[in-house]
N, C-alpha and C. Protein backbone atom coordinates (compact mmCIF):
# COMPACT_ATOMS: atom_id res chain seq x y z
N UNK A 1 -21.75 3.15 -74.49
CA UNK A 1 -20.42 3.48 -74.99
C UNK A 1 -19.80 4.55 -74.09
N UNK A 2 -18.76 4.13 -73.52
CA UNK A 2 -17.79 5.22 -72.53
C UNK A 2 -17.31 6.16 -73.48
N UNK A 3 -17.12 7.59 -73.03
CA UNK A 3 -16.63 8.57 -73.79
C UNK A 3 -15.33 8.51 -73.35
N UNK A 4 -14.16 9.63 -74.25
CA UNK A 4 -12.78 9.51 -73.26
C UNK A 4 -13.13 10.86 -73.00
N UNK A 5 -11.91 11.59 -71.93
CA UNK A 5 -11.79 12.48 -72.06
C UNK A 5 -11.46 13.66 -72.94
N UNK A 6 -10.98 13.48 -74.07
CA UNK A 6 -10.57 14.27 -74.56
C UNK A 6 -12.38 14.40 -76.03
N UNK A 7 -13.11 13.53 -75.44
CA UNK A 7 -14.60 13.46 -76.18
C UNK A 7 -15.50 14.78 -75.17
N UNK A 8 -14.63 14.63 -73.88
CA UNK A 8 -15.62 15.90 -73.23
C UNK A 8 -15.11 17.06 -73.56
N UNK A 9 -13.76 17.35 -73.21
CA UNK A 9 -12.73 18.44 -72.80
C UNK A 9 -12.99 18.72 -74.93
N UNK A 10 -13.91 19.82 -75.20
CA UNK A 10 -13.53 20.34 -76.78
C UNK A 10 -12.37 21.34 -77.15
N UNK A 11 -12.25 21.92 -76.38
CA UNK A 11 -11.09 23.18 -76.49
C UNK A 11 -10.89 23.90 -76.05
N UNK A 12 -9.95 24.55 -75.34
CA UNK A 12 -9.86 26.15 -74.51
C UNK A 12 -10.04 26.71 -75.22
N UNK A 13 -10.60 28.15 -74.03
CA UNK A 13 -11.36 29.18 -74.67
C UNK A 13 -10.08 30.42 -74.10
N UNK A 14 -9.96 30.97 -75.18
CA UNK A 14 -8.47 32.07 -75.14
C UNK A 14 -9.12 33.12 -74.92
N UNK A 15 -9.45 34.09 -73.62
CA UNK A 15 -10.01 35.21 -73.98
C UNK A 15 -9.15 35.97 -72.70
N UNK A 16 -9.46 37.61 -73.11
CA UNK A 16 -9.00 38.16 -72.02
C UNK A 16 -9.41 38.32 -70.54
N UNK A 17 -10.62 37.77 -70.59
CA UNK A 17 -10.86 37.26 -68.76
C UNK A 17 -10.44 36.06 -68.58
N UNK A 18 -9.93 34.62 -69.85
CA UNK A 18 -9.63 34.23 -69.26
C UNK A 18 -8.47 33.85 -68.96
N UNK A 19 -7.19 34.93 -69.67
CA UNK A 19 -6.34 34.98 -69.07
C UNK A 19 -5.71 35.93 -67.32
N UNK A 20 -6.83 36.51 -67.13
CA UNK A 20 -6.71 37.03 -66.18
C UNK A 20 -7.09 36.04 -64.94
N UNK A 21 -7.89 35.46 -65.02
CA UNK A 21 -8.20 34.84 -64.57
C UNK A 21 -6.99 32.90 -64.20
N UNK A 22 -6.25 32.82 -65.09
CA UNK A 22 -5.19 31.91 -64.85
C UNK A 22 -4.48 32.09 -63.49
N UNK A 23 -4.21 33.60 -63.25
CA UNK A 23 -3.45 34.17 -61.88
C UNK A 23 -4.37 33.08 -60.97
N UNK A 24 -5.45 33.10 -60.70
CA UNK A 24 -6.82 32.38 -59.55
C UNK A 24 -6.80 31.11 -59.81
N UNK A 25 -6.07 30.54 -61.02
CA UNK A 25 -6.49 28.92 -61.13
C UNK A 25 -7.43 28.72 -61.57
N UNK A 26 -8.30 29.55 -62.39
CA UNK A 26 -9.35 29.57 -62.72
C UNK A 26 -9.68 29.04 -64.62
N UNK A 27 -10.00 28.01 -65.09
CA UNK A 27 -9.66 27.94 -66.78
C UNK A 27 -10.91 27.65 -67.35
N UNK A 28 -10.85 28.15 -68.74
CA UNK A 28 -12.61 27.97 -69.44
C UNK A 28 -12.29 26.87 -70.26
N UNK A 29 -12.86 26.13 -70.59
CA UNK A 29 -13.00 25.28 -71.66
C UNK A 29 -14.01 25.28 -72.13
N UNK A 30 -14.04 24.81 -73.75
CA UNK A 30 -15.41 24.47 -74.25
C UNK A 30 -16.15 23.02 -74.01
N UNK A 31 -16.55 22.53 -73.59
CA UNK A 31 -17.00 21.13 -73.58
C UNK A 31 -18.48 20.80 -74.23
N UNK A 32 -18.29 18.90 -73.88
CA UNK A 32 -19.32 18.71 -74.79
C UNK A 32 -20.79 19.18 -73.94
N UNK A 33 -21.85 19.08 -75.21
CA UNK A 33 -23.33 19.94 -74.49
C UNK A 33 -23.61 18.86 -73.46
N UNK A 34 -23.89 17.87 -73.72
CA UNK A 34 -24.52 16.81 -72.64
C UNK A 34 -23.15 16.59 -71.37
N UNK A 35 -22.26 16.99 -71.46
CA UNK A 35 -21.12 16.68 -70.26
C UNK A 35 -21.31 17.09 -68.57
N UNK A 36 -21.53 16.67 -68.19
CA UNK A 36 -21.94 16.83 -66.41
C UNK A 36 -20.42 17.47 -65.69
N UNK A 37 -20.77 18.19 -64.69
CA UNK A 37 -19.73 18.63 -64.03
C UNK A 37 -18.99 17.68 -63.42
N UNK A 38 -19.17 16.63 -62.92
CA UNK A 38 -18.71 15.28 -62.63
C UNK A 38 -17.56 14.96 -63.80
N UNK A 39 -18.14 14.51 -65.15
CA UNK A 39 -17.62 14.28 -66.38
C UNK A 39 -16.09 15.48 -66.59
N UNK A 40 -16.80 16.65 -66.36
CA UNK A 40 -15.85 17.43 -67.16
C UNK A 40 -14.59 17.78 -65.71
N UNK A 41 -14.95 17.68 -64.80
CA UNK A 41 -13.36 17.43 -63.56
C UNK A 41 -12.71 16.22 -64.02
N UNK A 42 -13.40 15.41 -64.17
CA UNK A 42 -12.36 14.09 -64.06
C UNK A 42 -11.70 13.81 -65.62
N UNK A 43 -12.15 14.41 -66.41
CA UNK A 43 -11.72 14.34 -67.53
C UNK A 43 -10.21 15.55 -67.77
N UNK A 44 -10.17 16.99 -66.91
CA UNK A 44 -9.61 17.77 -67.03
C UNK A 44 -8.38 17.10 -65.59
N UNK A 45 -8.89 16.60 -64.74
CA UNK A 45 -7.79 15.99 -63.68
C UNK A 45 -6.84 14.80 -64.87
N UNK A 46 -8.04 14.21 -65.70
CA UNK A 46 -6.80 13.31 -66.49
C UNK A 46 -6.09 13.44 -67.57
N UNK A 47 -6.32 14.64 -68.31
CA UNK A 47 -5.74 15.22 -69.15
C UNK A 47 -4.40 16.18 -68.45
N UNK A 48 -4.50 16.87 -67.83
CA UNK A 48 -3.35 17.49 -67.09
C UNK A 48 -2.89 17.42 -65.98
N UNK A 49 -3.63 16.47 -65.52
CA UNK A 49 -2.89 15.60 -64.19
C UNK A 49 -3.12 17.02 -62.86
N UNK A 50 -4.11 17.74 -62.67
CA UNK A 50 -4.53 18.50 -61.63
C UNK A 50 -5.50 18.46 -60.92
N UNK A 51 -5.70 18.82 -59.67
CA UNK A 51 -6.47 18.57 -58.93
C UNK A 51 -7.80 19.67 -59.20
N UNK A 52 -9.31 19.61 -59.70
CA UNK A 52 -10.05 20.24 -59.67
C UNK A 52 -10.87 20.30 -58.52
N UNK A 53 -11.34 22.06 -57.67
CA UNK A 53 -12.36 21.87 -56.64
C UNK A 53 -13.56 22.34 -57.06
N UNK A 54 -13.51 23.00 -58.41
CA UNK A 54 -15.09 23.65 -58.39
C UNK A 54 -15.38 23.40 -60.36
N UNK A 55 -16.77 23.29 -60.55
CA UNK A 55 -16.85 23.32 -62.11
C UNK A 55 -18.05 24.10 -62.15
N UNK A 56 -17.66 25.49 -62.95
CA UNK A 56 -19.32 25.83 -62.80
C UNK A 56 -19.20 26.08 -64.74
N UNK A 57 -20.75 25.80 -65.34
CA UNK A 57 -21.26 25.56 -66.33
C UNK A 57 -22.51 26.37 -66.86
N UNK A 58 -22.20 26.73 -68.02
CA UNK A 58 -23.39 27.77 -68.59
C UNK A 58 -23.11 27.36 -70.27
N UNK A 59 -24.56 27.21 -70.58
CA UNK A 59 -24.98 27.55 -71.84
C UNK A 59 -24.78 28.48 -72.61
N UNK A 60 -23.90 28.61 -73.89
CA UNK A 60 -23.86 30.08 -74.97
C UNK A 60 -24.81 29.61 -76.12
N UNK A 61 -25.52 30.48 -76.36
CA UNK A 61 -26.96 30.79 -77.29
C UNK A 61 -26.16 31.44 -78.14
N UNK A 62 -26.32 30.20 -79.24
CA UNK A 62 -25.92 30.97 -80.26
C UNK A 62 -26.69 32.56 -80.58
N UNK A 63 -26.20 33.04 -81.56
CA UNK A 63 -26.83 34.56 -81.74
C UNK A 63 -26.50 34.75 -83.18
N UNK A 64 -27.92 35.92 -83.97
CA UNK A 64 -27.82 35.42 -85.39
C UNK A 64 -26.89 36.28 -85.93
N UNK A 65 -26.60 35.78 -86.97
CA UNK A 65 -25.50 36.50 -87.91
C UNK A 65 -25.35 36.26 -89.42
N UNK A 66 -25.67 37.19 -90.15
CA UNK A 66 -25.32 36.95 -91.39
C UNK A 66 -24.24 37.21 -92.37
N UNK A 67 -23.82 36.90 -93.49
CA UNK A 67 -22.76 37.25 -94.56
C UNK A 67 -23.00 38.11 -95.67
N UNK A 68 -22.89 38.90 -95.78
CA UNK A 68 -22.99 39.75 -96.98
C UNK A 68 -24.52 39.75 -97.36
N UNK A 69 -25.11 39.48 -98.49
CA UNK A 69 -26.61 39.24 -98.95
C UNK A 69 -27.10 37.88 -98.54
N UNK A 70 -26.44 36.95 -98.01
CA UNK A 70 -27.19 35.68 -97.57
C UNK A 70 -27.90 36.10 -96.59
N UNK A 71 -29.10 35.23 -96.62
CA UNK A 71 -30.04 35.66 -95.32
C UNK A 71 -29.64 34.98 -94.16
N UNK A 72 -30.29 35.37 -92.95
CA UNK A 72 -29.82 35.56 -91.76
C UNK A 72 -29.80 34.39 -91.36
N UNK A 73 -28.62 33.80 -90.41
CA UNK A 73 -28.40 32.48 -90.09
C UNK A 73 -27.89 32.52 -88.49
N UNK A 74 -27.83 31.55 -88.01
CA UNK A 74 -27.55 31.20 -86.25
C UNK A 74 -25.90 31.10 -86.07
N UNK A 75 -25.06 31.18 -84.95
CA UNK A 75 -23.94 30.59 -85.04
C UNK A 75 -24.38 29.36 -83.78
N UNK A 76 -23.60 28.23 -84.00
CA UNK A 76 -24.25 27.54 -83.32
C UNK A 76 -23.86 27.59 -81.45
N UNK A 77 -24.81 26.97 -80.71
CA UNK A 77 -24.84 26.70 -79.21
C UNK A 77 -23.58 25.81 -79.17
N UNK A 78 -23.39 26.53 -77.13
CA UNK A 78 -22.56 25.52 -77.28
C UNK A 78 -21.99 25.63 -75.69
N UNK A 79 -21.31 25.03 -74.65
CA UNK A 79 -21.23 24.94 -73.59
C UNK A 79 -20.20 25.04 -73.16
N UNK A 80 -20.25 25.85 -72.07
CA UNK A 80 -18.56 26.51 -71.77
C UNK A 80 -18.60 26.29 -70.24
N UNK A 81 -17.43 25.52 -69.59
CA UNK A 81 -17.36 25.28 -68.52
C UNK A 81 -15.86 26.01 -67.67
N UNK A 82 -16.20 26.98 -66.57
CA UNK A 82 -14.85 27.08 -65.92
C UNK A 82 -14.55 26.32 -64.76
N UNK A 83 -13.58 26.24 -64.79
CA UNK A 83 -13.13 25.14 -64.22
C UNK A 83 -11.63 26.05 -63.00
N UNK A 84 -12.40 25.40 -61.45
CA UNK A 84 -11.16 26.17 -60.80
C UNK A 84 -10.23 25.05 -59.98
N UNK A 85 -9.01 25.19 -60.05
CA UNK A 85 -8.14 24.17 -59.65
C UNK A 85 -7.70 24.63 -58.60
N UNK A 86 -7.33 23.53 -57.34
CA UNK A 86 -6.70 23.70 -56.01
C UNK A 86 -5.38 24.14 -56.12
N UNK A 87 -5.55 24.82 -54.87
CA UNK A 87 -4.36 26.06 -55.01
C UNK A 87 -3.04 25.23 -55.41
N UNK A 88 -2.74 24.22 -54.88
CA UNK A 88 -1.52 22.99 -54.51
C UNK A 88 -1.31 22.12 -56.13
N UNK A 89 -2.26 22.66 -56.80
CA UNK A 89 -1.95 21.91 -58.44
C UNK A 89 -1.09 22.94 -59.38
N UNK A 90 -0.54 22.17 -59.76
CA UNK A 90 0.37 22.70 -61.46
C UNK A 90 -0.65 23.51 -62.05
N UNK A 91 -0.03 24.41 -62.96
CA UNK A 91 -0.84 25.20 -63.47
C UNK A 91 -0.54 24.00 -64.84
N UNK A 92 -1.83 24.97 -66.46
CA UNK A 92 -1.88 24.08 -67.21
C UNK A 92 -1.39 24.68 -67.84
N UNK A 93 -0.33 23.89 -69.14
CA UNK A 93 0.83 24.47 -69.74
C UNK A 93 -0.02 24.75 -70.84
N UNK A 94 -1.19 24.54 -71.48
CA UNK A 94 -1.44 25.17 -72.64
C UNK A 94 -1.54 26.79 -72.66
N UNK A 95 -2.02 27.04 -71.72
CA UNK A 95 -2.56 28.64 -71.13
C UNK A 95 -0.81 29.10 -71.19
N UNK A 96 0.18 28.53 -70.86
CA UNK A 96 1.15 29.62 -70.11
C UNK A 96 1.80 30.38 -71.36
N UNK A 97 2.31 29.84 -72.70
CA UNK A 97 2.23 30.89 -73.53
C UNK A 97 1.14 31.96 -74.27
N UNK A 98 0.37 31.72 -73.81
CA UNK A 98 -0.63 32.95 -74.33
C UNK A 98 -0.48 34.01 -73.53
N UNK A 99 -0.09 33.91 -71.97
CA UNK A 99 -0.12 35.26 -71.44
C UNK A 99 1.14 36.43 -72.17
């Protein structure tokens, strides 16, 4: 079964490096755990129509956390990919109102 893109690409990640980081062309997304750097360019070239040159990828471990008197629980894992686009591409319009 083919995935689409929008099965890899899970959601931008809004933070303050990575709006600093927009200036460089540089964007985080969350993607799926099993998604290959292969997978997650061509999925982000066809969602916003830009040219990607680099994808680098790291694992977040979840870390525990609890609620009030419930005992202690995980938040879950999960895979965050940045993604840097050639200088000569559109920037991506979801990012441009958050700055």
């Amino acid at each position: 079964m083919s995935r689409t893109a929008y099965d890899v690409i899970i959601r931008p990640i809004i933070s303050e490096q990575s709006m600093e980081d927009m200036d460089i062309k540089k964007y985080v997304f969350e993607v799926a755990k099993d998604a290959t750097k292969v997978e997650i360019a061509k999925a982000v070239e066809e969602i916003f129509d830009v040219r990607v040159i680099k994808v680098n990828t790291l694992h977040v471990r979840g870390r525990s956390k609890r609620v009030g008197a419930a005992p202690q629980g995980m938040t879950k894992s999960w895979k965050k990919a940045v993604v840097k686009l050639s200088a000569d591409s559109k920037n991506i319009e979801i990012f441009e109102n958050m700055a």
